[in-house]
PDB file of N, CA and C in Angstrom:
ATOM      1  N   UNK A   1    -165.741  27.440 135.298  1.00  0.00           N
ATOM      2  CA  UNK A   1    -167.024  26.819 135.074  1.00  0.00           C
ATOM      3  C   UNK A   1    -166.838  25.410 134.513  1.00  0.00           C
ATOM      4  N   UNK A   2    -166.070  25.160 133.624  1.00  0.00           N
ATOM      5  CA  UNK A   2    -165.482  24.099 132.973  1.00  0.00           C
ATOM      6  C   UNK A   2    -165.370  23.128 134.123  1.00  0.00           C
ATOM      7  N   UNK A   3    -164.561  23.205 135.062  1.00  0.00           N
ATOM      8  CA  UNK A   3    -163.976  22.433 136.245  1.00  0.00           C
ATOM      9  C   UNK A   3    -165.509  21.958 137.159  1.00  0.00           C
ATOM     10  N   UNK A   4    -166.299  23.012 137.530  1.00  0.00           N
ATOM     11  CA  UNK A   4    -167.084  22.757 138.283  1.00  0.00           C
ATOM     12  C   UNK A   4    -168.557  21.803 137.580  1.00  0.00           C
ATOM     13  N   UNK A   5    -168.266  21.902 136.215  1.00  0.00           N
ATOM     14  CA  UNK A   5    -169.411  21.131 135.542  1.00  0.00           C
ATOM     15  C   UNK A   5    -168.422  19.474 135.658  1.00  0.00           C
ATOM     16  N   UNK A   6    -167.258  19.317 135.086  1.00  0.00           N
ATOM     17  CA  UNK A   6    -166.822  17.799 134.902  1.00  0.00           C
ATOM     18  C   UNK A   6    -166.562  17.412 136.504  1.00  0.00           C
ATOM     19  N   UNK A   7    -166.901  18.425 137.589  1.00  0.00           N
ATOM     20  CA  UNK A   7    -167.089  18.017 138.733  1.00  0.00           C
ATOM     21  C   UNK A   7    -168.439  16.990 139.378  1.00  0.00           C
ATOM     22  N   UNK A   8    -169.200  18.256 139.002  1.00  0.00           N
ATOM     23  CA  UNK A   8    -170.433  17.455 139.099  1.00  0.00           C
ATOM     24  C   UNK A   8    -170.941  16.508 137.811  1.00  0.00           C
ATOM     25  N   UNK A   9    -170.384  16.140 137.134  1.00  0.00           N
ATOM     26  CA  UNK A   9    -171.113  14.846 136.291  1.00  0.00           C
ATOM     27  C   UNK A   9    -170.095  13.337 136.339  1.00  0.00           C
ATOM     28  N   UNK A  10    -168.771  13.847 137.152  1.00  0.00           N
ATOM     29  CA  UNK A  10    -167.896  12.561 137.326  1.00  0.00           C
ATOM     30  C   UNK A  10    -168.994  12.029 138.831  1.00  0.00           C
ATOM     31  N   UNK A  11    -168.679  13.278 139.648  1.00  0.00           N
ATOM     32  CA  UNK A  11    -168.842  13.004 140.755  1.00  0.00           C
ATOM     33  C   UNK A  11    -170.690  12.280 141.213  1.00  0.00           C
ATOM     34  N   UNK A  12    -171.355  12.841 140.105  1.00  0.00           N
ATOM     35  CA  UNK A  12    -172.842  11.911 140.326  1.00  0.00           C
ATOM     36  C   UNK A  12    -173.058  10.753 139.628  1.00  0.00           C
ATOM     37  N   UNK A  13    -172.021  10.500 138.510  1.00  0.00           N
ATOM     38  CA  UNK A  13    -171.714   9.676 137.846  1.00  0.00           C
ATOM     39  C   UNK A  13    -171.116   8.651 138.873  1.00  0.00           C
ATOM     40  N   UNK A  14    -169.620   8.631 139.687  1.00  0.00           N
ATOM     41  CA  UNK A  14    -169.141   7.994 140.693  1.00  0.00           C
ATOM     42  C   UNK A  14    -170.332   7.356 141.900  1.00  0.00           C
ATOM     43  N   UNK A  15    -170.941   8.870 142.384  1.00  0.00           N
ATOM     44  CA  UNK A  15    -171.749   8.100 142.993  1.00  0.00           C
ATOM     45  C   UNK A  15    -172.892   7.311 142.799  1.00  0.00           C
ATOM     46  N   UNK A  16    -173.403   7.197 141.891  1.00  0.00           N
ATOM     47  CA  UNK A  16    -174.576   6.476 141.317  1.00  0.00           C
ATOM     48  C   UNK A  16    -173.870   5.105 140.849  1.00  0.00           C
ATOM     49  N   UNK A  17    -172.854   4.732 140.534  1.00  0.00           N
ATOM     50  CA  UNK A  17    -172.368   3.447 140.243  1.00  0.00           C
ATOM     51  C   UNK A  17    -171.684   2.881 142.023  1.00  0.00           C
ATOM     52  N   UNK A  18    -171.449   3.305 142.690  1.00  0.00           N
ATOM     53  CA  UNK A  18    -170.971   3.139 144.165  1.00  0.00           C
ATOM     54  C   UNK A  18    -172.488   2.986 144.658  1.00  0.00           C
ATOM     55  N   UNK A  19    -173.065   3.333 144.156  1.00  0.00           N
ATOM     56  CA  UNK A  19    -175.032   2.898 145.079  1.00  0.00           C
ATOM     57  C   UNK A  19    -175.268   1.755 144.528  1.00  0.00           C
ATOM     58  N   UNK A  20    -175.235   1.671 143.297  1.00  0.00           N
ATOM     59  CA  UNK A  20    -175.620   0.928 142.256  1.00  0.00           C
ATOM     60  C   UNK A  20    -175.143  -0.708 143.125  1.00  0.00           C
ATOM     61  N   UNK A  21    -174.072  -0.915 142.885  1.00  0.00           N
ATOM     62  CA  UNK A  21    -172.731  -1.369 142.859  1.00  0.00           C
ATOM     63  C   UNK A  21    -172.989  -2.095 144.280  1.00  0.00           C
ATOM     64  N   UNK A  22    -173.047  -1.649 145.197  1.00  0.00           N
ATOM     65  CA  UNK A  22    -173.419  -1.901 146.897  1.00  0.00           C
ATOM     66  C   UNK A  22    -174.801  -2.260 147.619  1.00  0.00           C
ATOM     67  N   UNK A  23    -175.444  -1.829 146.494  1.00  0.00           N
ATOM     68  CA  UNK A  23    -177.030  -2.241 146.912  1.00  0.00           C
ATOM     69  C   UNK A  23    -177.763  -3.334 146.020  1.00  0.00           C
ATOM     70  N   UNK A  24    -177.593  -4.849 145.960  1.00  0.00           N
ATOM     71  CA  UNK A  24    -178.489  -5.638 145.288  1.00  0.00           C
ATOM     72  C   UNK A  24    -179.704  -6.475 146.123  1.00  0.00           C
ATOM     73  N   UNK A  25    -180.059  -5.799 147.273  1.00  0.00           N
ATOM     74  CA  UNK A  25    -181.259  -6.021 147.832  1.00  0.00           C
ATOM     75  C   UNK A  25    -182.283  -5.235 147.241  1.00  0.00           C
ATOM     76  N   UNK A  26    -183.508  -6.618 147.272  1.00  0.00           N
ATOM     77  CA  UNK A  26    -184.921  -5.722 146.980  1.00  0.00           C
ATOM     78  C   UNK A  26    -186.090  -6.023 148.153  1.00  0.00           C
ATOM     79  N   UNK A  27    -186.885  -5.692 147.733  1.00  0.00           N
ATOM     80  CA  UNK A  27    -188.227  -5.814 148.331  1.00  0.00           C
ATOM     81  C   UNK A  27    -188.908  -4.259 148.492  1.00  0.00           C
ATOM     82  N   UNK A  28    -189.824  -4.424 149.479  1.00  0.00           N
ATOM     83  CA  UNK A  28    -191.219  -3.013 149.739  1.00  0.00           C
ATOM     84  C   UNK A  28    -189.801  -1.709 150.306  1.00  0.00           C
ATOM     85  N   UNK A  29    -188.707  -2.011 150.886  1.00  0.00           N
ATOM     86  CA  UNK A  29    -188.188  -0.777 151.073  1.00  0.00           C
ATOM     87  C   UNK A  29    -186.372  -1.181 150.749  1.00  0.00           C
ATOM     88  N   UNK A  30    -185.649  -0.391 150.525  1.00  0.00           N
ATOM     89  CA  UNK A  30    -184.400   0.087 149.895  1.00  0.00           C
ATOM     90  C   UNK A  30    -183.324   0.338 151.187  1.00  0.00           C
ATOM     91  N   UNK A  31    -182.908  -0.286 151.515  1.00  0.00           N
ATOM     92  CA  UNK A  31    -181.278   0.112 152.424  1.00  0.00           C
ATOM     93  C   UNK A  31    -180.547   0.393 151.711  1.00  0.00           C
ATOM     94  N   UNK A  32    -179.883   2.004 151.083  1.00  0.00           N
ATOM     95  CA  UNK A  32    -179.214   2.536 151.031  1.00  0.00           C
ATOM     96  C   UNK A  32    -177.744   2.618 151.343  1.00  0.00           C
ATOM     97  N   UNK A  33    -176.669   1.824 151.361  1.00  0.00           N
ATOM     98  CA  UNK A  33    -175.619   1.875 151.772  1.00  0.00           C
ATOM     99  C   UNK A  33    -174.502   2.164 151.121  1.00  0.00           C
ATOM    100  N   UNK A  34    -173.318   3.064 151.672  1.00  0.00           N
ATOM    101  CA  UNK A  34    -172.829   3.555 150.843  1.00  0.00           C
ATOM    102  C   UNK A  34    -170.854   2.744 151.661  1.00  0.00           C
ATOM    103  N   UNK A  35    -170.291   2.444 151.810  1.00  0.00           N
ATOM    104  CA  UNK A  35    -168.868   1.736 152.156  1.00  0.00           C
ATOM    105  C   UNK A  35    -169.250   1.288 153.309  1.00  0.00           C
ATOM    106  N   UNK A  36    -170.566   0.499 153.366  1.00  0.00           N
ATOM    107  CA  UNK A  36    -170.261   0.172 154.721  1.00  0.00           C
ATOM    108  C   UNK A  36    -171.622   0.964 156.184  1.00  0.00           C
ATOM    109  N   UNK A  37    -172.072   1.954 155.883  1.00  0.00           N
ATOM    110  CA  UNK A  37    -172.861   3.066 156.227  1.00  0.00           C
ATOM    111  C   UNK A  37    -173.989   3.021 155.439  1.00  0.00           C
ATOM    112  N   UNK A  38    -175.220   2.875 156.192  1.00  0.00           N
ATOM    113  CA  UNK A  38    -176.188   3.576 155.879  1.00  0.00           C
ATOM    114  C   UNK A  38    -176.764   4.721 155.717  1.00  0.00           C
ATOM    115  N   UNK A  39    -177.125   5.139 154.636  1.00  0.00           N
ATOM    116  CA  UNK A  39    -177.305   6.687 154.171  1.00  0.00           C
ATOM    117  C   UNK A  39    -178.952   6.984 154.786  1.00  0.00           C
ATOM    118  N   UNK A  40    -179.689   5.728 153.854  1.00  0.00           N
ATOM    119  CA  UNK A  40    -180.809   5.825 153.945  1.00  0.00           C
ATOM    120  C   UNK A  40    -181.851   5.115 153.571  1.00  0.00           C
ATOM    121  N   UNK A  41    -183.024   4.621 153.817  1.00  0.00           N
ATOM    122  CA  UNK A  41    -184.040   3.440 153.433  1.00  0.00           C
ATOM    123  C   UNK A  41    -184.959   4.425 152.931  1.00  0.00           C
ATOM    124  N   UNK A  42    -185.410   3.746 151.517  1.00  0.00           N
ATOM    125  CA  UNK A  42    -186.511   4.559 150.388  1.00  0.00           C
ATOM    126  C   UNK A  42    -186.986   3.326 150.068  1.00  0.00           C
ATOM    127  N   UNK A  43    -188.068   4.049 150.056  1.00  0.00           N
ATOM    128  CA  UNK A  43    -189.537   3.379 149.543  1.00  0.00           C
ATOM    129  C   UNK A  43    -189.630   3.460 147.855  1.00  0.00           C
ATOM    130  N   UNK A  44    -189.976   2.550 147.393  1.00  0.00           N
ATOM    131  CA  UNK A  44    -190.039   2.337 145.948  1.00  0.00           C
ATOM    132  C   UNK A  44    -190.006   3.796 145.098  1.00  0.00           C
ATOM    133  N   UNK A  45    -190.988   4.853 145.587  1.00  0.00           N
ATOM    134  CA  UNK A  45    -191.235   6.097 145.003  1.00  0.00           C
ATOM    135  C   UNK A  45    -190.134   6.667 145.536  1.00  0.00           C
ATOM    136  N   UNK A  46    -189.692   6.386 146.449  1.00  0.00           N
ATOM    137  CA  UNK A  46    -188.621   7.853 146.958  1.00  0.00           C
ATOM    138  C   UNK A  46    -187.608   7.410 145.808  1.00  0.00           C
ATOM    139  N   UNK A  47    -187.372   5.826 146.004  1.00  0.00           N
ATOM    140  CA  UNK A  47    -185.930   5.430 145.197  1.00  0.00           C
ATOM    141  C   UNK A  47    -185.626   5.879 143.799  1.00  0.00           C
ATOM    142  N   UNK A  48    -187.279   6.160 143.311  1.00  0.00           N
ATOM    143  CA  UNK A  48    -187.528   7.088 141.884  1.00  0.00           C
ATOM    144  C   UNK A  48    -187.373   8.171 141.778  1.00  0.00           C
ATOM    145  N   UNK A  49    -187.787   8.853 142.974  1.00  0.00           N
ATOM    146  CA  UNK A  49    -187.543  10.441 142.889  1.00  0.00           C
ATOM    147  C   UNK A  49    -186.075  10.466 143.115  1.00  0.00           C
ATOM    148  N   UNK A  50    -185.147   9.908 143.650  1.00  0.00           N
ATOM    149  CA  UNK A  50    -183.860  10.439 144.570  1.00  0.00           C
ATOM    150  C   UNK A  50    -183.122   9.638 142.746  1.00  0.00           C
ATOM    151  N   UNK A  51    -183.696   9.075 142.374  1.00  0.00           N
ATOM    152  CA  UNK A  51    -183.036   8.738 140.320  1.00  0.00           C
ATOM    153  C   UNK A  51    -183.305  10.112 140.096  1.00  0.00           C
ATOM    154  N   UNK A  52    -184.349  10.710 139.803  1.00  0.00           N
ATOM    155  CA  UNK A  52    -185.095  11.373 138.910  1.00  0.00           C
ATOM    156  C   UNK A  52    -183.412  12.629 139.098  1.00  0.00           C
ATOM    157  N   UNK A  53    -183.629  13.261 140.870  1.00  0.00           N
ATOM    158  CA  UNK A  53    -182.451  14.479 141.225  1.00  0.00           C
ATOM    159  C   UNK A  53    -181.501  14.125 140.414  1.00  0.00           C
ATOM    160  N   UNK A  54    -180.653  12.562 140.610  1.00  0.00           N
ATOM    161  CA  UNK A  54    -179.731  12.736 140.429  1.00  0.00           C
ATOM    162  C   UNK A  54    -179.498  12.837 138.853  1.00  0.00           C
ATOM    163  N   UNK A  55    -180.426  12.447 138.164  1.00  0.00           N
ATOM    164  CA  UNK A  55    -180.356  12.722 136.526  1.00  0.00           C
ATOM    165  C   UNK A  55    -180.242  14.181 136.383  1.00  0.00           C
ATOM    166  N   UNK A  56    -181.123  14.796 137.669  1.00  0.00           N
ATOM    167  CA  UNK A  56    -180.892  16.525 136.887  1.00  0.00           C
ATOM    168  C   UNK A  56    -179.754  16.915 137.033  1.00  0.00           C
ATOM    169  N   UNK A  57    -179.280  16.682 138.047  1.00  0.00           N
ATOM    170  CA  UNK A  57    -178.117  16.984 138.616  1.00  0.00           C
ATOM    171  C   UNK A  57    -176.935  16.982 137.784  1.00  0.00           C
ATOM    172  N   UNK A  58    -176.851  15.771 137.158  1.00  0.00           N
ATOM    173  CA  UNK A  58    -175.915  15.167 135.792  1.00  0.00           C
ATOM    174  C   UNK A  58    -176.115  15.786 134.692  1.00  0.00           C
ATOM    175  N   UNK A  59    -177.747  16.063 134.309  1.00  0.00           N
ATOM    176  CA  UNK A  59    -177.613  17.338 133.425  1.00  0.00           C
ATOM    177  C   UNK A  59    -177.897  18.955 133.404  1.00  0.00           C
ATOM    178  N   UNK A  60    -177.687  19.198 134.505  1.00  0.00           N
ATOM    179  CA  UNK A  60    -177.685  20.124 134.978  1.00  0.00           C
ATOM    180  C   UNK A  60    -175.604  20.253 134.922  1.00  0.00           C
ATOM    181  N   UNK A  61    -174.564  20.073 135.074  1.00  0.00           N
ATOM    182  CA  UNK A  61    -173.311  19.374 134.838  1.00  0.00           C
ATOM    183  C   UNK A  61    -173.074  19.265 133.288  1.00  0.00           C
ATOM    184  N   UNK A  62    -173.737  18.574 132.670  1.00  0.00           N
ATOM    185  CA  UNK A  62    -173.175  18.258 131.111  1.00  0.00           C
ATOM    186  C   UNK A  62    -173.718  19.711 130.372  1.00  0.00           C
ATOM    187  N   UNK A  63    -174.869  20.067 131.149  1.00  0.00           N
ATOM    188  CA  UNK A  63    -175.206  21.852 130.460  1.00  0.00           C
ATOM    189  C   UNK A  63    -174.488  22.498 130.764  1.00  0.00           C
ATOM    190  N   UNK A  64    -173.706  22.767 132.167  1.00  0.00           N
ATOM    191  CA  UNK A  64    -172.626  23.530 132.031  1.00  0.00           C
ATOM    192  C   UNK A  64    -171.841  23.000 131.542  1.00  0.00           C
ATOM    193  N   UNK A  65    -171.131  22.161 131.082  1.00  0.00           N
ATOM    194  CA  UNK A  65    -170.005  21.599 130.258  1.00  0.00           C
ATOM    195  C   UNK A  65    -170.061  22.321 128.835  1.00  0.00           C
ATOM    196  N   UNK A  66    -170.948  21.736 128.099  1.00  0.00           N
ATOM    197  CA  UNK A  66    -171.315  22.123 126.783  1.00  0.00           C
ATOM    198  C   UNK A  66    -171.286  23.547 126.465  1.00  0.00           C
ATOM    199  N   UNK A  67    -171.761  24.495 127.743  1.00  0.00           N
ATOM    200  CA  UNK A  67    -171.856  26.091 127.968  1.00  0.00           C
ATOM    201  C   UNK A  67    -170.322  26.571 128.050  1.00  0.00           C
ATOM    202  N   UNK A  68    -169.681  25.752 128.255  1.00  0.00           N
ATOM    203  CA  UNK A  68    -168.276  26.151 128.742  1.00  0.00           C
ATOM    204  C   UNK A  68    -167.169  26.111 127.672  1.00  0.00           C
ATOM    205  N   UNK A  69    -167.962  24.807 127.021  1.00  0.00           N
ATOM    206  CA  UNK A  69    -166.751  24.583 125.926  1.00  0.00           C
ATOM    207  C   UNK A  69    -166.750  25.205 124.937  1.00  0.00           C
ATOM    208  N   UNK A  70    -168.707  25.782 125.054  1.00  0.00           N
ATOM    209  CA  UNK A  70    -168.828  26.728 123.666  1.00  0.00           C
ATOM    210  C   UNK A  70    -168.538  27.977 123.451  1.00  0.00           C
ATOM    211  N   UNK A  71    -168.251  28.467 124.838  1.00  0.00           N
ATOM    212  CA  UNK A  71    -167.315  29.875 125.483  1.00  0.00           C
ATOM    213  C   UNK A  71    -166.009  29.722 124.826  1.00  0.00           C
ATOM    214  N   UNK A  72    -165.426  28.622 125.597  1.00  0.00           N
ATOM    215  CA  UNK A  72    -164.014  28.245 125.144  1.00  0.00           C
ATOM    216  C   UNK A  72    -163.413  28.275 123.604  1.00  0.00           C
ATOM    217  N   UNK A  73    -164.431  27.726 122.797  1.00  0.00           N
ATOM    218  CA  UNK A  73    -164.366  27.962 121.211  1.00  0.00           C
ATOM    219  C   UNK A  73    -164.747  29.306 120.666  1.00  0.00           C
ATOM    220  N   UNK A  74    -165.470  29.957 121.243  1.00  0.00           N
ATOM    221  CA  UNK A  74    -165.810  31.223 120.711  1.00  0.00           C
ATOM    222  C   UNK A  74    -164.760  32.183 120.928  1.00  0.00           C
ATOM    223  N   UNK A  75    -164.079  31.804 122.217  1.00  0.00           N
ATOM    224  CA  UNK A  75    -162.803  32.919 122.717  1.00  0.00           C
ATOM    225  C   UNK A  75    -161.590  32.319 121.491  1.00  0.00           C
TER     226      UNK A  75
END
């Protein structure tokens, strides 16, 4: 469980700075590109909602972390 939580919070962590990082266009819609490839074009609200996932996602990840380590200390 340990492994699969610092999985998912490197790995949404990685990718959210690789979006970040590759995309400094603005305006009414969002080109999405990820090395080169387009993933996907979002509209101001989507670009909020598709933040919002990936925050759960990250803590959804640091909750299993914290769950894991407090296993780990109790054993």
């Amino acid at each position: 469980m340990l492994l699969l939580a610092l999985l998912l919070v490197l790995a949404t962590g990685a990718f959210t700075v690789l979006v970040v990082v590759e995309n400094f266009s603005g305006g009414p819609e969002y080109a999405v590109d990820l090395f080169g490839e387009r993933i996907a074009t979002l509209s101001t609200p989507g670009l909020f909602l598709s933040g919002v996932a990936l925050a759960l996602i990250f803590c959804l990840g640091l909750a299993l972390l914290a769950s894991a380590l407090k296993r780990h200390r109790h054993r």
